[in-house]
N, C-alpha and C. Protein backbone atom coordinates (compact mmCIF):
# COMPACT_ATOMS: atom_id res chain seq x y z
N UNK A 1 0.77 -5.44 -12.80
CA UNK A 1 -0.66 -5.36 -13.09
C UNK A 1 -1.04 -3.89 -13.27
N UNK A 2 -1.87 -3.77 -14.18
CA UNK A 2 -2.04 -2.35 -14.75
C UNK A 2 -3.31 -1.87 -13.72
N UNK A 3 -3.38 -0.31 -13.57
CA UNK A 3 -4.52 -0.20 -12.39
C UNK A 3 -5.90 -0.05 -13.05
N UNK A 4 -6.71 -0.88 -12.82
CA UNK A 4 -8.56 -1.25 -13.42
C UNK A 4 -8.46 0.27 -13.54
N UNK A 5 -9.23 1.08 -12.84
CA UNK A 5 -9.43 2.65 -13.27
C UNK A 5 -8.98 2.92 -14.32
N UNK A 6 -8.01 3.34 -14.49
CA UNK A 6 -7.44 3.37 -16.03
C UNK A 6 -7.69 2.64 -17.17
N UNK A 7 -7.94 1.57 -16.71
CA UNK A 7 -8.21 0.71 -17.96
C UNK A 7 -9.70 0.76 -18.36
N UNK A 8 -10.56 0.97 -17.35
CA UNK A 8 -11.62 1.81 -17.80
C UNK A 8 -12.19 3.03 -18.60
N UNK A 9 -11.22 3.33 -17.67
CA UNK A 9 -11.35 4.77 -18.69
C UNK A 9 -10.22 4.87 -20.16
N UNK A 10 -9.59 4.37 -20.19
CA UNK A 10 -8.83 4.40 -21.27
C UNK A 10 -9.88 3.12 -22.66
N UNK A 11 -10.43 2.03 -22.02
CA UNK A 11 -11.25 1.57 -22.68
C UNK A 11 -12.45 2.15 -23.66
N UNK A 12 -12.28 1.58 -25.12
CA UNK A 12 -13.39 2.12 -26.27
C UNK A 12 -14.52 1.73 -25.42
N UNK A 13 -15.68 2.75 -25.65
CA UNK A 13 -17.06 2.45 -24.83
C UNK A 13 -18.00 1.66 -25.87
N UNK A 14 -18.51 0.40 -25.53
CA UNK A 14 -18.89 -0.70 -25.86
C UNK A 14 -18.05 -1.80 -25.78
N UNK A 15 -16.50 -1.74 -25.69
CA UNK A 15 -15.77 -2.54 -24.50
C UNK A 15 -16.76 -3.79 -23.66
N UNK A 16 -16.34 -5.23 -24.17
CA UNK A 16 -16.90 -6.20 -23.01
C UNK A 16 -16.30 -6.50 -21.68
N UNK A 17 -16.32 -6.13 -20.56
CA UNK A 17 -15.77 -6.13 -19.31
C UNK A 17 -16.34 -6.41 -18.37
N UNK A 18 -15.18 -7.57 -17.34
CA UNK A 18 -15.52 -7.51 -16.07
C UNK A 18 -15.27 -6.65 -15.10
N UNK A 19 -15.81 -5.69 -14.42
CA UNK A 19 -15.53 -5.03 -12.92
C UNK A 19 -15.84 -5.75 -11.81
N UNK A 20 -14.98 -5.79 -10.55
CA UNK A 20 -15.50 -6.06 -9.42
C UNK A 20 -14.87 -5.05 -8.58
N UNK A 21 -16.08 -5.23 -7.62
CA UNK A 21 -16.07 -4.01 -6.70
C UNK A 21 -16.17 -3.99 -5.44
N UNK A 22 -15.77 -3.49 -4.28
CA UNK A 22 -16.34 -3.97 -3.19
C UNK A 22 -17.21 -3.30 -2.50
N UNK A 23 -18.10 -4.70 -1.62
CA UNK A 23 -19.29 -4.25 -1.31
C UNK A 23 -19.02 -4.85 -0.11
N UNK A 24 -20.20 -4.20 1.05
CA UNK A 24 -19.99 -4.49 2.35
C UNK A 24 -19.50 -6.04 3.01
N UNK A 25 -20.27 -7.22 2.50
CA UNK A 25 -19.56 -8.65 2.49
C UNK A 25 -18.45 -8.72 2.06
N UNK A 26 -17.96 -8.04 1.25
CA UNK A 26 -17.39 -8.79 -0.10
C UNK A 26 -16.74 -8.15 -1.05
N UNK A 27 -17.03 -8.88 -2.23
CA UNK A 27 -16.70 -8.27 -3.57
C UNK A 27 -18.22 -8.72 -4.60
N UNK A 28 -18.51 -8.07 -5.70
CA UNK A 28 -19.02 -8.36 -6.74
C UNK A 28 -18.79 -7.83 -7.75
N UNK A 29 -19.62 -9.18 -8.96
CA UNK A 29 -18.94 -8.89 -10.26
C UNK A 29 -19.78 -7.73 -11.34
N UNK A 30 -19.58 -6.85 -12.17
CA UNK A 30 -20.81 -6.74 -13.17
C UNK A 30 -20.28 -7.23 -14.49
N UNK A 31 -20.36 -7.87 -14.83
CA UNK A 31 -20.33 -8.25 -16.63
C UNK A 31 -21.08 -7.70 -17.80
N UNK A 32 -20.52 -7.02 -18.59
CA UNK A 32 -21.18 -6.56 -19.78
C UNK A 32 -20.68 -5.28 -19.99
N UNK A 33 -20.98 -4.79 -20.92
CA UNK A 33 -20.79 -3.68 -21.71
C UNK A 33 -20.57 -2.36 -21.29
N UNK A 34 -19.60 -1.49 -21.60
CA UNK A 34 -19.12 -0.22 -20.76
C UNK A 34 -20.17 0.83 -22.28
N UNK A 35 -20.60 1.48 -21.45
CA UNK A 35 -21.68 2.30 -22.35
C UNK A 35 -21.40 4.41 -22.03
N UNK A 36 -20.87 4.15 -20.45
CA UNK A 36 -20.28 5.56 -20.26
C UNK A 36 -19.57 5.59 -19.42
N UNK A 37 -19.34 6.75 -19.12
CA UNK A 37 -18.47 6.92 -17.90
C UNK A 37 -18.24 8.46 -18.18
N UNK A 38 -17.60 8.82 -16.68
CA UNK A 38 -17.44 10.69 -16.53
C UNK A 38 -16.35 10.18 -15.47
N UNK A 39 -15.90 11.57 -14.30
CA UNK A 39 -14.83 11.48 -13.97
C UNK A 39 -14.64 10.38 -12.64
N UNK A 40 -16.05 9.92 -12.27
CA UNK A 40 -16.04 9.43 -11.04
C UNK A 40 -16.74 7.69 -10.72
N UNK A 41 -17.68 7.65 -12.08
CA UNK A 41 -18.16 6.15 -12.82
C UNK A 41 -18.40 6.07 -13.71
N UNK A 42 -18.87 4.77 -14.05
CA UNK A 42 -18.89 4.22 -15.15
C UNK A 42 -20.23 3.73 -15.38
N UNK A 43 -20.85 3.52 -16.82
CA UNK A 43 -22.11 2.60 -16.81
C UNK A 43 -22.01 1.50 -17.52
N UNK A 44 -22.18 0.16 -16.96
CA UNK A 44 -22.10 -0.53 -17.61
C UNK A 44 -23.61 -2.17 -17.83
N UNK A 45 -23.28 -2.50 -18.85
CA UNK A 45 -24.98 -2.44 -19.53
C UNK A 45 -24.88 -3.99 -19.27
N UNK A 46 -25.27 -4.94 -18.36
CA UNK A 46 -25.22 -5.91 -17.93
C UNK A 46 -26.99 -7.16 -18.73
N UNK A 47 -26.87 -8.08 -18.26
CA UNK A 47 -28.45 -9.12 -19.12
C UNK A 47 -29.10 -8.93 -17.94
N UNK A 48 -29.13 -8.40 -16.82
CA UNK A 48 -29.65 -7.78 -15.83
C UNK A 48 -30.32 -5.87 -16.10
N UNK A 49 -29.40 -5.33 -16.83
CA UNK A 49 -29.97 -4.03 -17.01
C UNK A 49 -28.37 -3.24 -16.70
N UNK A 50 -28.51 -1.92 -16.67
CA UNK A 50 -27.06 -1.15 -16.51
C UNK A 50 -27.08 -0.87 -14.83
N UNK A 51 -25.66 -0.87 -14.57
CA UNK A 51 -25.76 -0.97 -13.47
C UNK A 51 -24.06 0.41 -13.45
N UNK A 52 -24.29 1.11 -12.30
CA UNK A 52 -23.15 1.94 -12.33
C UNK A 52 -21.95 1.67 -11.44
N UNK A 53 -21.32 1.75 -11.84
CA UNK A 53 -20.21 1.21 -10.89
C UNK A 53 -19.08 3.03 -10.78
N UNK A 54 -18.72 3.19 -9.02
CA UNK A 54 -17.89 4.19 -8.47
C UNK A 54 -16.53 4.15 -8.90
N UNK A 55 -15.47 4.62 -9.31
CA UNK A 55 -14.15 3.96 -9.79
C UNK A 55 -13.59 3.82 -7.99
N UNK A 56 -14.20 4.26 -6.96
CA UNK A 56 -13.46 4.18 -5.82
C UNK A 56 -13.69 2.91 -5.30
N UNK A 57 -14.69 2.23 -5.75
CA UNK A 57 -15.08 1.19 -5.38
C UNK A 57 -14.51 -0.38 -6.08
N UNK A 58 -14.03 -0.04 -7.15
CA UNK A 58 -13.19 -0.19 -8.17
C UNK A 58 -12.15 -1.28 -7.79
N UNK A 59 -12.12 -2.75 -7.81
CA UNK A 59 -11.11 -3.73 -7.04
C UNK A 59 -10.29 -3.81 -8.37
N UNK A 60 -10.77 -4.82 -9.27
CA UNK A 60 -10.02 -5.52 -10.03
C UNK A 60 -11.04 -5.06 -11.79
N UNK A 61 -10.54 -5.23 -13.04
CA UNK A 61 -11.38 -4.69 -14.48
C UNK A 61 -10.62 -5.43 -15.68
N UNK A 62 -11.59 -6.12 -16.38
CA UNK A 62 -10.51 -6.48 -17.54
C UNK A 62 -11.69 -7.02 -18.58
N UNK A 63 -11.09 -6.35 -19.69
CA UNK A 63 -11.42 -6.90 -20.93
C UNK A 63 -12.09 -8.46 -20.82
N UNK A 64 -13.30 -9.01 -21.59
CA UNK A 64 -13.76 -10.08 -21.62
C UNK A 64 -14.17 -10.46 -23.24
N UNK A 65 -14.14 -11.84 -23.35
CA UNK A 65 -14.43 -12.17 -24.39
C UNK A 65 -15.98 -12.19 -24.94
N UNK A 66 -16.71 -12.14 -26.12
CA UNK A 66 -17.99 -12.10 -26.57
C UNK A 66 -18.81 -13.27 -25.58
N UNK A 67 -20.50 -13.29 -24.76
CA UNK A 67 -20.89 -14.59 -24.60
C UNK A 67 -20.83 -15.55 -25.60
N UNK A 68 -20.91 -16.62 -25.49
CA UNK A 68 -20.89 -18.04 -26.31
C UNK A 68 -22.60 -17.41 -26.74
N UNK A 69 -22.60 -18.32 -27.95
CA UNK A 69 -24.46 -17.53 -28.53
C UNK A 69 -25.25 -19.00 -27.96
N UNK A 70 -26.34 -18.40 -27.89
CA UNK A 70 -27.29 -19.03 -27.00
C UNK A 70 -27.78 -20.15 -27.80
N UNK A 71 -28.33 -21.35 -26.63
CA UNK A 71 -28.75 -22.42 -27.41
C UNK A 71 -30.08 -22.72 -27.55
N UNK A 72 -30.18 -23.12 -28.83
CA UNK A 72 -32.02 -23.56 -28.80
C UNK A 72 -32.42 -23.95 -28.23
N UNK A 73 -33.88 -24.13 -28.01
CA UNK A 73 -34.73 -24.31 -26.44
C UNK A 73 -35.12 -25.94 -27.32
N UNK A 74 -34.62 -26.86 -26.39
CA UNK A 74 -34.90 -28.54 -26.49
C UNK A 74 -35.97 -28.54 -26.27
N UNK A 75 -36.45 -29.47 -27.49
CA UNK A 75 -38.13 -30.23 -28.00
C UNK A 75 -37.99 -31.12 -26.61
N UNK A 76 -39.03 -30.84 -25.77
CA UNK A 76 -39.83 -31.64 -24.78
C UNK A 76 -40.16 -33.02 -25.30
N UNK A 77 -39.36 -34.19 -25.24
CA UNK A 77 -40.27 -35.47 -25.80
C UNK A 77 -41.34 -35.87 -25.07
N UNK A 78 -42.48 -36.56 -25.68
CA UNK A 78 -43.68 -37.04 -25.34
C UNK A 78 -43.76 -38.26 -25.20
């Protein structure tokens, strides 16, 4: 397994990716779009808003496929 950090940073920026990271419970995910990064995080642009992620914090990272496109909003029958 190749190490996430790297693959971050070696990743074209606009890259679709999952990071997870750990957090005091746990782990969590961010999904969406890698927009920057410098030597220590990354930004990445989530349907929530951008959210930054630490590379120390850094569990697991990988390439993701496009969302499925959204579906029309169903006629309410009467």
């Amino acid at each position: 397994m190749s190490d996430p950090v790297e693959f971050i940073r070696s990743a074209a920026l606009g890259t679709r990716m999952t990071v997870r990271t750990r957090i005091e419970d746990g782990y969590t995910d961010a999904v969406g779009y890698l927009r920057e990064r410098d030597a220590q995080h990354c930004l990445i642009e989530t349907r929530r808003g951008m959210v930054t992620v630490a590379f120390a914090d850094v569990h697991l990272a990988k390439e993701v496929p496009p969302p499925p496109p959204r579906r029309p909003p169903r006629a309410v029958p009467r």
